[in-house]
C-alpha atoms as a PDB file:
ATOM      1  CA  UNK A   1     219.320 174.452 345.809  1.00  0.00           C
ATOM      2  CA  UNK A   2     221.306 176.731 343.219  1.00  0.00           C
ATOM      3  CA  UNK A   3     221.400 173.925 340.601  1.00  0.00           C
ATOM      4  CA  UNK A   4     217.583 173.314 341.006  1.00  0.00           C
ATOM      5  CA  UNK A   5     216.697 177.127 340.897  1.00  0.00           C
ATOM      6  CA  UNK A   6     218.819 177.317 337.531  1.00  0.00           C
ATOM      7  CA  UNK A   7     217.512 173.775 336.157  1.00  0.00           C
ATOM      8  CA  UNK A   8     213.767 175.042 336.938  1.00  0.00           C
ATOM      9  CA  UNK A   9     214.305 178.630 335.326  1.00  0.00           C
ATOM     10  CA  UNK A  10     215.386 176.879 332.429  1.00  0.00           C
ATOM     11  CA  UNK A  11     212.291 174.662 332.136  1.00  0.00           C
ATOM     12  CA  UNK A  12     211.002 177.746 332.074  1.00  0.00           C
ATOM     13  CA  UNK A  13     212.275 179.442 329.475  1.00  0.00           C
ATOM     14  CA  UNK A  14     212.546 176.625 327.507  1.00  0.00           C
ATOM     15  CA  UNK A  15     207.961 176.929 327.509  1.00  0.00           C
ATOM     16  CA  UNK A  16     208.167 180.256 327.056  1.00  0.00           C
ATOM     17  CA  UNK A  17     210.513 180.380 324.126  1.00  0.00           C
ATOM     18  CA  UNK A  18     208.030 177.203 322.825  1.00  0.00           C
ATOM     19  CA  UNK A  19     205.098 179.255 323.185  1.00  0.00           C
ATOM     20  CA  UNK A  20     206.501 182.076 321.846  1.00  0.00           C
ATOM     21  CA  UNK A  21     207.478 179.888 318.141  1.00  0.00           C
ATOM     22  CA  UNK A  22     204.059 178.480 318.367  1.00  0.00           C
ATOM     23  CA  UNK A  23     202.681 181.961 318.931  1.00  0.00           C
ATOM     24  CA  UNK A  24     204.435 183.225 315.546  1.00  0.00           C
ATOM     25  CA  UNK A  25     204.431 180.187 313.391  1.00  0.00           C
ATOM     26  CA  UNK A  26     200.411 180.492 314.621  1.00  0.00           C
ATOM     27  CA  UNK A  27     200.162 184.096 313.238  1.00  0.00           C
ATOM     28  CA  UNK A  28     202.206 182.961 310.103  1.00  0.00           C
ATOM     29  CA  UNK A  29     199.805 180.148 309.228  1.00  0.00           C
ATOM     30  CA  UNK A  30     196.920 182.927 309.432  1.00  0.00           C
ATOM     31  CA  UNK A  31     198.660 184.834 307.268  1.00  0.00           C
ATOM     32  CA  UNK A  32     198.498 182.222 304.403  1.00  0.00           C
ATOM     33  CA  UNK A  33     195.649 179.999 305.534  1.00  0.00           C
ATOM     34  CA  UNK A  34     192.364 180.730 304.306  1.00  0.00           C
ATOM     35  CA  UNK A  35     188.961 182.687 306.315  1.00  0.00           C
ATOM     36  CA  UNK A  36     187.135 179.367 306.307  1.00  0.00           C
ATOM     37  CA  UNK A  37     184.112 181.597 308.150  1.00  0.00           C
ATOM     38  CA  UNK A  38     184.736 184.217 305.439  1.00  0.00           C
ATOM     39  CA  UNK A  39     184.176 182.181 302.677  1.00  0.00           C
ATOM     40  CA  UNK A  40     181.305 179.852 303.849  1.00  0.00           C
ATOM     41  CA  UNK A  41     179.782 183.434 304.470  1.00  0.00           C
ATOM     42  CA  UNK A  42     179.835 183.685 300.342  1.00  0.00           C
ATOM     43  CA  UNK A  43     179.041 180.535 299.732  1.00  0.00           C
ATOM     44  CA  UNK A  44     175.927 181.173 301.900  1.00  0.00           C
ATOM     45  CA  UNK A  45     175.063 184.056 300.477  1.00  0.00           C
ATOM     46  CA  UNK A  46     174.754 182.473 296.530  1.00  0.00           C
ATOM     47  CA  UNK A  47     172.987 179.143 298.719  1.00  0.00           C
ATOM     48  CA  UNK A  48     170.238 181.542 300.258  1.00  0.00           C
ATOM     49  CA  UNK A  49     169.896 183.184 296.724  1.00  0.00           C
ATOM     50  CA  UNK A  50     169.463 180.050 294.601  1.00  0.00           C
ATOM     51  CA  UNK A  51     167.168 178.323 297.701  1.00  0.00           C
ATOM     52  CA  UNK A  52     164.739 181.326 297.966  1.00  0.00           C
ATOM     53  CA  UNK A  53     164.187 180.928 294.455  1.00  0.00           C
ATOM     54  CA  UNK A  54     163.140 177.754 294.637  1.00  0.00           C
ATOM     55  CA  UNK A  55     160.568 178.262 297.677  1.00  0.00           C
ATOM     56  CA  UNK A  56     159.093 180.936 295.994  1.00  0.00           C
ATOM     57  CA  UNK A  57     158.720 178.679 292.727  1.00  0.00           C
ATOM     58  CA  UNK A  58     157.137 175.653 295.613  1.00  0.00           C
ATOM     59  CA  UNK A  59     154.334 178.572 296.844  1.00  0.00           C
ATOM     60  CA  UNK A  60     153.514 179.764 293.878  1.00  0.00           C
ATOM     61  CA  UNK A  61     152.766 175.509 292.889  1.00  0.00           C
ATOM     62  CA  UNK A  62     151.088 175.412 296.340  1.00  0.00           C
ATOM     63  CA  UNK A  63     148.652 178.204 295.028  1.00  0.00           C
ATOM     64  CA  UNK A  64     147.957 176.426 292.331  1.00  0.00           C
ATOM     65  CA  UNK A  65     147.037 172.911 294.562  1.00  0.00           C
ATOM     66  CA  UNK A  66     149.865 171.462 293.008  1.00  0.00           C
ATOM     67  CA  UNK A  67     148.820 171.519 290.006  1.00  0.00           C
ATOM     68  CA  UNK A  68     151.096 172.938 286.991  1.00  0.00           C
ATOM     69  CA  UNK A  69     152.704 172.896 283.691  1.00  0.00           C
ATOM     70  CA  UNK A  70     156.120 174.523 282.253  1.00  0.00           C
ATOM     71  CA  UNK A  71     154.087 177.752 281.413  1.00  0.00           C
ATOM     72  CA  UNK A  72     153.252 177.977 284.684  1.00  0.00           C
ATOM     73  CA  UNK A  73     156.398 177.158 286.201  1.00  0.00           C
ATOM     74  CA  UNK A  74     158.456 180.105 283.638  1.00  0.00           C
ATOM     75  CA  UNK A  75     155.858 182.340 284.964  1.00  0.00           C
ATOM     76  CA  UNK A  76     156.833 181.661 288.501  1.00  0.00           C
ATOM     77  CA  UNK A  77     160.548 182.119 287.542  1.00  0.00           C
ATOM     78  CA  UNK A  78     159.995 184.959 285.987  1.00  0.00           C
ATOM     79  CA  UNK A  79     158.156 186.592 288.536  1.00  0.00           C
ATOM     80  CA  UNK A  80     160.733 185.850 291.210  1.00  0.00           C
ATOM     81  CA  UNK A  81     163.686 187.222 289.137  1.00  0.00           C
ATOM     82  CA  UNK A  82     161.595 190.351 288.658  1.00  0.00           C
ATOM     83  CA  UNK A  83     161.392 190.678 292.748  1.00  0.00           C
ATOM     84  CA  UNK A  84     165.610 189.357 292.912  1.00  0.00           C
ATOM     85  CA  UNK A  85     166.987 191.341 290.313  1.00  0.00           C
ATOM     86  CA  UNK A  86     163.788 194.119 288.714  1.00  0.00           C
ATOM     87  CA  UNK A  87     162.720 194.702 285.423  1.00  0.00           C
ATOM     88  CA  UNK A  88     165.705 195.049 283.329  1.00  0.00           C
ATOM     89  CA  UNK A  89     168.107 192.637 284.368  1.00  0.00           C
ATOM     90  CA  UNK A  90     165.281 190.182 284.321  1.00  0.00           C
ATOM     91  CA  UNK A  91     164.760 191.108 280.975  1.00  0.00           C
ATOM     92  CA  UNK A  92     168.053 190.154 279.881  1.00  0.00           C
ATOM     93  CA  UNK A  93     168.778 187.221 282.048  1.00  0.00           C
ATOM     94  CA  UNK A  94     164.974 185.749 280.676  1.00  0.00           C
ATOM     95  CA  UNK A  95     166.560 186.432 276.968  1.00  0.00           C
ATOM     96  CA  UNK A  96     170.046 184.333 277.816  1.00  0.00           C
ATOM     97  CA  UNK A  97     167.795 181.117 279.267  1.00  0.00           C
ATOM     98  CA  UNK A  98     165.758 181.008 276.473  1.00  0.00           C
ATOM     99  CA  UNK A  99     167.681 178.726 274.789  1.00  0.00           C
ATOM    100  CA  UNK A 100     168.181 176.647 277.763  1.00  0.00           C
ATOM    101  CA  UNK A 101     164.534 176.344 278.603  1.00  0.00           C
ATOM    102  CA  UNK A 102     163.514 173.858 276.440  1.00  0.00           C
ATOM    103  CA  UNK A 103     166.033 171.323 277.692  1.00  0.00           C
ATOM    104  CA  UNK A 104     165.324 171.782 280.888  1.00  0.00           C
ATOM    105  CA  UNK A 105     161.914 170.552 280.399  1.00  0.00           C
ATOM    106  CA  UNK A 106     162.245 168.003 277.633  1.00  0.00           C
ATOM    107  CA  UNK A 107     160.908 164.514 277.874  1.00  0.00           C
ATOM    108  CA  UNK A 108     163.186 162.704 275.688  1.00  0.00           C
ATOM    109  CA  UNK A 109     166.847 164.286 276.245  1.00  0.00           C
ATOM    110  CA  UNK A 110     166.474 167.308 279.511  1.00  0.00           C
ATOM    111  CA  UNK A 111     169.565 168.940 280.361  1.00  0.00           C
ATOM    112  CA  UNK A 112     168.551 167.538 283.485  1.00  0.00           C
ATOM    113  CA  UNK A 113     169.913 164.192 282.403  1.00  0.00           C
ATOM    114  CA  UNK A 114     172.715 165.393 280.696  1.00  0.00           C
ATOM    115  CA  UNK A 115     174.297 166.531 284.500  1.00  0.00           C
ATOM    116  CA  UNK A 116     174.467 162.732 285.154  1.00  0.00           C
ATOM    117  CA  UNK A 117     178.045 162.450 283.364  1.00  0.00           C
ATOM    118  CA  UNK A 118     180.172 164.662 281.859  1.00  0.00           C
ATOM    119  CA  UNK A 119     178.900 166.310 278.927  1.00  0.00           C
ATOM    120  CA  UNK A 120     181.164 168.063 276.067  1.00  0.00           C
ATOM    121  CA  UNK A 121     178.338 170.627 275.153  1.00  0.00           C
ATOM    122  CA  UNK A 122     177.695 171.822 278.759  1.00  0.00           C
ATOM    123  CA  UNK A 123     181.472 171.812 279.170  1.00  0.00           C
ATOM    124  CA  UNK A 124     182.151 174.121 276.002  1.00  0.00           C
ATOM    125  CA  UNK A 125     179.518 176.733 277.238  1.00  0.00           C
ATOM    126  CA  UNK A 126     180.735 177.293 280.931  1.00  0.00           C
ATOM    127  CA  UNK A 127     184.003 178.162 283.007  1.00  0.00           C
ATOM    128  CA  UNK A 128     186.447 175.173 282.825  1.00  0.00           C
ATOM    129  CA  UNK A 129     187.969 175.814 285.802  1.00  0.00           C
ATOM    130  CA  UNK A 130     184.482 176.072 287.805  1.00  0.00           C
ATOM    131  CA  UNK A 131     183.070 173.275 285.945  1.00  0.00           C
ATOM    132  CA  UNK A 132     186.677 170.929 286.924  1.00  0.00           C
ATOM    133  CA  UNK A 133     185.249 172.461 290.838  1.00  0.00           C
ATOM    134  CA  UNK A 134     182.317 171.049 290.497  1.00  0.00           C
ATOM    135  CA  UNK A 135     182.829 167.482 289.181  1.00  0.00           C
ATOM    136  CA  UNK A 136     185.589 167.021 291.570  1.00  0.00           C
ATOM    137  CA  UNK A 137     182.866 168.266 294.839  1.00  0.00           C
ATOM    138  CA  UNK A 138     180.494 166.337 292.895  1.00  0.00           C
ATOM    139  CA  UNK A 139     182.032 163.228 292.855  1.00  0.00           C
ATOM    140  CA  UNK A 140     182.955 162.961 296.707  1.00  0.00           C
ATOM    141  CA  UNK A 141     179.871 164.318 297.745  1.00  0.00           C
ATOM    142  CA  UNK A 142     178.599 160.936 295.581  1.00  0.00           C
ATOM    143  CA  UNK A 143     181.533 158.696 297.489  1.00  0.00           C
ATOM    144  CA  UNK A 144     179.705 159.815 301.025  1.00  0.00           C
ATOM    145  CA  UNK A 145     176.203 159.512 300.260  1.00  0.00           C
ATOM    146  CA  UNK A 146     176.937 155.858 298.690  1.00  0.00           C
ATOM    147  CA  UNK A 147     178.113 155.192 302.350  1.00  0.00           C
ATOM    148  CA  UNK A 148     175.288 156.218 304.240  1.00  0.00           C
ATOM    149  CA  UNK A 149     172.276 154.333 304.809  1.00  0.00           C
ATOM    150  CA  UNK A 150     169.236 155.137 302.661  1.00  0.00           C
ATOM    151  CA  UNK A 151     167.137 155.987 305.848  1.00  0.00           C
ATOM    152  CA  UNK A 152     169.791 158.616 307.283  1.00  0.00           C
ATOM    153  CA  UNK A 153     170.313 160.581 303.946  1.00  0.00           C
ATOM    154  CA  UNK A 154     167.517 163.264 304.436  1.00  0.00           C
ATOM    155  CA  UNK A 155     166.948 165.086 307.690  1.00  0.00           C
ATOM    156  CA  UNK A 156     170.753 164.345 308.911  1.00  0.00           C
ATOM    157  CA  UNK A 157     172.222 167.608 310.582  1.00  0.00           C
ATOM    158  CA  UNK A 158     175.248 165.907 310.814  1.00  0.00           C
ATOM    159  CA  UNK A 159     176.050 164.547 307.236  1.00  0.00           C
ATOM    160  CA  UNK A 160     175.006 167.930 306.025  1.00  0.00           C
ATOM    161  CA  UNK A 161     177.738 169.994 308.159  1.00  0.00           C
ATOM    162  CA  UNK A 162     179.927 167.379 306.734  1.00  0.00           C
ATOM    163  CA  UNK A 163     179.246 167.913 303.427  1.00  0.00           C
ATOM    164  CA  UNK A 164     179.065 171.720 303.716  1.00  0.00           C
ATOM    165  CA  UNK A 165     182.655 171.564 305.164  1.00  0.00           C
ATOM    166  CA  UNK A 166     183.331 169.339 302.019  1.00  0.00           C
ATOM    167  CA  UNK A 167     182.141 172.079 299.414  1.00  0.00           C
ATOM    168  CA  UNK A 168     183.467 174.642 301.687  1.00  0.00           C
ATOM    169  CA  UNK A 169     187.179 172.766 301.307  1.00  0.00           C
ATOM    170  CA  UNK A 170     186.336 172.586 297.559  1.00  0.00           C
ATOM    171  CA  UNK A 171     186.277 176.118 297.455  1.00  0.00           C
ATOM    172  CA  UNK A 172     189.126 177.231 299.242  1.00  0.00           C
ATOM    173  CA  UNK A 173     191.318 175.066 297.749  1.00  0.00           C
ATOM    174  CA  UNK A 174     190.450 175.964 294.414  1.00  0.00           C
ATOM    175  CA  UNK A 175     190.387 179.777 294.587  1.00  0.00           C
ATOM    176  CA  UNK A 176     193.616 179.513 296.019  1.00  0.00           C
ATOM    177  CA  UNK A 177     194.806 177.648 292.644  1.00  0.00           C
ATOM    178  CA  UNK A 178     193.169 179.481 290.280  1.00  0.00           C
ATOM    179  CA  UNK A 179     193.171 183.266 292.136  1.00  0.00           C
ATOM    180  CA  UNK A 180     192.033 185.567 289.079  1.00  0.00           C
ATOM    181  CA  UNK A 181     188.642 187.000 289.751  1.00  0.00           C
ATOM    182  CA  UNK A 182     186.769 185.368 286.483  1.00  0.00           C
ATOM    183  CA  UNK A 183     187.720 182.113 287.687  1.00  0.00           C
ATOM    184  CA  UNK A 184     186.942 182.885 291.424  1.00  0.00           C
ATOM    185  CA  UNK A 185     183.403 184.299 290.723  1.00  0.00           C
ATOM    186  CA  UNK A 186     182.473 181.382 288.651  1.00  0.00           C
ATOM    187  CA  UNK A 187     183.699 178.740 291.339  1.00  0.00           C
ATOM    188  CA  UNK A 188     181.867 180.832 294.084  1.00  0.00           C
ATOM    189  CA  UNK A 189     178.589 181.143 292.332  1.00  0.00           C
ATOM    190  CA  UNK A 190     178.866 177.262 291.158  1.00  0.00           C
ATOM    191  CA  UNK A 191     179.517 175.912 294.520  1.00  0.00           C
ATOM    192  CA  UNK A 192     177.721 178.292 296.435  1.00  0.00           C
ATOM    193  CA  UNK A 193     174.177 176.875 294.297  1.00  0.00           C
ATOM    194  CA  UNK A 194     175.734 173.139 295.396  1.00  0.00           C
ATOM    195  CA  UNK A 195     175.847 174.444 298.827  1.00  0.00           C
ATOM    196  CA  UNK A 196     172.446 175.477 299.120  1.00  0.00           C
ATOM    197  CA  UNK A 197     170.966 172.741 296.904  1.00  0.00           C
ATOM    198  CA  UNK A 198     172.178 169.925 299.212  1.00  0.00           C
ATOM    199  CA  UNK A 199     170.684 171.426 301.863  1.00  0.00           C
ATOM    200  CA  UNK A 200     167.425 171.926 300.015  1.00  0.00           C
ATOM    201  CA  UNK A 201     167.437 168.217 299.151  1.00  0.00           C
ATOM    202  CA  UNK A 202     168.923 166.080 301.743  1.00  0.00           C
ATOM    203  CA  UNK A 203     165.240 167.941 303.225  1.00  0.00           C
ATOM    204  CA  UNK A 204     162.346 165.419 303.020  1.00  0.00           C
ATOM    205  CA  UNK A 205     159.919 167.912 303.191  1.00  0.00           C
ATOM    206  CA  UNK A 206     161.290 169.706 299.743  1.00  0.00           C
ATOM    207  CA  UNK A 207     161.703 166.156 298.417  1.00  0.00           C
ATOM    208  CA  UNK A 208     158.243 165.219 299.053  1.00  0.00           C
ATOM    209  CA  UNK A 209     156.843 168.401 297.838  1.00  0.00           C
ATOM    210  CA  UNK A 210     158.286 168.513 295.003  1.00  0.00           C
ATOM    211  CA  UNK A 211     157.955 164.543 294.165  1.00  0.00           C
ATOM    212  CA  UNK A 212     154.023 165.078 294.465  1.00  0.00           C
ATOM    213  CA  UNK A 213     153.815 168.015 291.947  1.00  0.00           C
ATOM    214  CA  UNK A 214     151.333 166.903 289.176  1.00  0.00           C
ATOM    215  CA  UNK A 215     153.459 168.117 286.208  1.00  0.00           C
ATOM    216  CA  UNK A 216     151.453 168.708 282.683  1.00  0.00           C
ATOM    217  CA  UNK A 217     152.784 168.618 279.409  1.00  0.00           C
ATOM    218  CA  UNK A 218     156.588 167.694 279.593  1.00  0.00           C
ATOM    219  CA  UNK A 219     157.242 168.389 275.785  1.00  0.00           C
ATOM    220  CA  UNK A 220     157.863 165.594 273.129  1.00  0.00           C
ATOM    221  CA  UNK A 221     161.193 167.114 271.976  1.00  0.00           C
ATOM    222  CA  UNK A 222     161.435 165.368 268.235  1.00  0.00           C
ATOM    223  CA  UNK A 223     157.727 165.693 267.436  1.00  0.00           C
ATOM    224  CA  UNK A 224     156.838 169.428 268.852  1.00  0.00           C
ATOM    225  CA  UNK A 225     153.745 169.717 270.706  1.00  0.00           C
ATOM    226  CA  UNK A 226     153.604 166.719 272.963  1.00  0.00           C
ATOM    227  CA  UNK A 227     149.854 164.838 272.441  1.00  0.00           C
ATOM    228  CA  UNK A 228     150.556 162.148 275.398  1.00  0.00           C
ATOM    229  CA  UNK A 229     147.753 161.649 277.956  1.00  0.00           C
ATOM    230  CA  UNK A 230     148.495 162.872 281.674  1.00  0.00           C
ATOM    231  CA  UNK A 231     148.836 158.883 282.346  1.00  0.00           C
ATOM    232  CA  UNK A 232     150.948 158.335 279.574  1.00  0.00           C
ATOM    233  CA  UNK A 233     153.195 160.828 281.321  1.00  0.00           C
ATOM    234  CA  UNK A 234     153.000 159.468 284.729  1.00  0.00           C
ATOM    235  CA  UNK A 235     153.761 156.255 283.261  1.00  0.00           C
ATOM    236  CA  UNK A 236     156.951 157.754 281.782  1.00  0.00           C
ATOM    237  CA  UNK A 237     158.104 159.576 284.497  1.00  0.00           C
ATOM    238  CA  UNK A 238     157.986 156.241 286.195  1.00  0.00           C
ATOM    239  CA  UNK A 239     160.665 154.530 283.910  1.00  0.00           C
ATOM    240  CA  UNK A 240     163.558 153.324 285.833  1.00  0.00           C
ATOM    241  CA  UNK A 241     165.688 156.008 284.589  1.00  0.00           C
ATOM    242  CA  UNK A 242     163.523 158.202 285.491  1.00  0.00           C
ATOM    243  CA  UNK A 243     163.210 156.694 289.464  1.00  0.00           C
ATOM    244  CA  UNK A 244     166.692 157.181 291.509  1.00  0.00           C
ATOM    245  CA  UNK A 245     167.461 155.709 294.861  1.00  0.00           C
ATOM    246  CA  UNK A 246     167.839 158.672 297.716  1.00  0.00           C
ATOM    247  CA  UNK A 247     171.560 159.341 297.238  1.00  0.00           C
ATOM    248  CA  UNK A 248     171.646 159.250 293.094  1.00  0.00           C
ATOM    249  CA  UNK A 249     168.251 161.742 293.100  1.00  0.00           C
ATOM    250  CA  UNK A 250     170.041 164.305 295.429  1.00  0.00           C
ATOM    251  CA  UNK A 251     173.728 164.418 293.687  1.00  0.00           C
ATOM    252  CA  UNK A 252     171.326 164.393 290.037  1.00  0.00           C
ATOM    253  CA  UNK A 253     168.970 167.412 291.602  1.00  0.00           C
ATOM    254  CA  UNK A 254     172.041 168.888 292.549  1.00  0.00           C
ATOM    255  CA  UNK A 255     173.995 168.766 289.981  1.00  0.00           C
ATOM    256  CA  UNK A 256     171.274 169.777 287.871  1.00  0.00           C
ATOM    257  CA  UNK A 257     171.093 172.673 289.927  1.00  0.00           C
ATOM    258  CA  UNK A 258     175.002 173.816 290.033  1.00  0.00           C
ATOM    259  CA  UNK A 259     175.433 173.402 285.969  1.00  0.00           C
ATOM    260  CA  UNK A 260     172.437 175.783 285.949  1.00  0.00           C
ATOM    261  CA  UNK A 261     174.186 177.551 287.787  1.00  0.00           C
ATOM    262  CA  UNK A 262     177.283 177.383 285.549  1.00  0.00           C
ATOM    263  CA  UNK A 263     175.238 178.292 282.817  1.00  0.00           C
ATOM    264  CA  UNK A 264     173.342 181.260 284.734  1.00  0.00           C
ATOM    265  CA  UNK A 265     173.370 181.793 288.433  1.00  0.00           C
ATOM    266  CA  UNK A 266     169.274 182.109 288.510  1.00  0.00           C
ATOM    267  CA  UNK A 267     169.220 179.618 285.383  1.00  0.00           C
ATOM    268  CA  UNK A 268     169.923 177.299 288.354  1.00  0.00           C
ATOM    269  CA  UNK A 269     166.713 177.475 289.979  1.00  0.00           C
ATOM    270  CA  UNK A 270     164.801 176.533 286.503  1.00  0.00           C
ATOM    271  CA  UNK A 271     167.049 173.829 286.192  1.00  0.00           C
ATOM    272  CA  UNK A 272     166.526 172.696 289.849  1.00  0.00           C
ATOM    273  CA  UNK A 273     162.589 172.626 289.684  1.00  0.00           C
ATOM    274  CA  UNK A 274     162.816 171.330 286.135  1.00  0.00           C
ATOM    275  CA  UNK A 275     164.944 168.054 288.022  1.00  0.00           C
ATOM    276  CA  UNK A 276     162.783 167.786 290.791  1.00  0.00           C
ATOM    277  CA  UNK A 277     159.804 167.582 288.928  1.00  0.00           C
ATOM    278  CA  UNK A 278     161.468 164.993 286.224  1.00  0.00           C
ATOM    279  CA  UNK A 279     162.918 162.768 288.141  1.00  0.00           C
ATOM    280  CA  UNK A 280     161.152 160.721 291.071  1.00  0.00           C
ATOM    281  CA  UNK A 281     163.126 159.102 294.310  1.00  0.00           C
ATOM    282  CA  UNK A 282     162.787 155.916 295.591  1.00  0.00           C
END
């Protein structure tokens, strides 16, 4: 019985001492492992920013039956960043997109096209590190969506926590690389818009809202004041670079959003509506 007893008590000492490692190389891993709750809470928090923006942009259009141009559309913007951030910082955040504004909104070149690839003068404006973020996300967010069907793209809970957890992995890892607080900032605010621009449209509602706007004047970039008739328009808007299957027209919107978020954090919500409204989806 004696050798039992003994071989018994050592069993279980032997789990103790094993859960008692486990327990400490547990509270070790904590120690250098990052808050994954913690910092989907700030990417969140930029998502819900850059998203409200946009719905308040979608009623304002809805007031208007849907009807609308690119005055009409600043107006909106300006109106919300007024209500987000009051009168002076609107001021100056108005004065720093004003060079941006007519790209956004330009037939012939938009910024909104130039998020499709890598792009030297976007680059040289905006935080290398962030924008290296955001083309890496980018580009396996684009790897994922090419493997999903075209008819379970939009509406899918499930390939949206997935890509959440994606961004979300994006972000960890990088702010752990690149710690200083100019770099983290930018990252955060970059792939905090991605976050909540996915969601927004992977949404079919948003998508079909947004696809139906009626859209006046897009301007003629080279010759000034653009003189096209509203059906000359539509028929441009319907050019095959112009019409994206599901998962090109939500990494483009997206990405249109994030670099105008790069740019300027609310800058990303002009550049979002500006995309939506350009491009249409299959």
């Amino acid at each position: 019985m004696k050798p039992k007893f003994i071989i018994l008590l050592g069993v279980a000492l032997s789990t103790l001492l094993i859960s008692l490692l486990s327990s400490c190389t547990n509270e070790e891993q904590d120690g250098i492992t990052p808050n994954y709750s913690e910092s989907e809470n700030i990417l969140i928090e930029y998502a819900d920013a850059h998203n409200l923006g946009l719905d308040y942009i979608k009623s304002e259009i809805q007031n208007s039956h849907g009807i609308c141009d690119k005055e009409f559309i600043e107006s909106a913007f300006d109106s919300f960043i007024i209500i987000q951030y009051g009168k002076n910082e609107a001021s100056k955040i108005s004065r720093e997109l004003a060079p941006m504004k007519d790209l956004m909104f330009c037939l012939e070149t938009p910024l909104t096209l130039q998020t499709r690839g890598n792009n030297d003068n976007i680059v040289n404006q905006v935080n290398p590190i962030a924008y290296e973020a955001l083309n890496e996300c980018t580009k396996r967010i684009s790897e994922k969506l090419a493997n999903i069907s075209d008819e379970n793209l939009f509406d899918n809970s499930s390939l949206l926590n997935d890509l959440h957890s994606l961004i979300n992995d994006y972000y960890n890892t990088y702010i752990q690389k690149y710690p200083s607080d100019i770099d983290t900032q930018a990252i955060a605010q970059v792939l905090g818009i991605l976050y909540g621009s996915i969601e927004y449209w992977t949404n079919s509602n948003n998508v079909n809202f947004w696809s139906n706007v009626e859209l006046e004047g897009y301007s003629n970039c080279s010759a000034g004041n653009d003189q096209s008739t509203p059906q000359t328009r539509a028929d441009e808007k319907k050019k095959d670079d112009k019409t994206l299957s599901k998962s090109d027209y939500i990494i483009t919107v997206a990405s249109a959003d994030a670099i105008g978020g790069l740019l300027s954090g609310p800058g990303a919500v002009l550049a979002s509506g500006a995309a939506a409204l350009y491009f249409d989806v299959e």
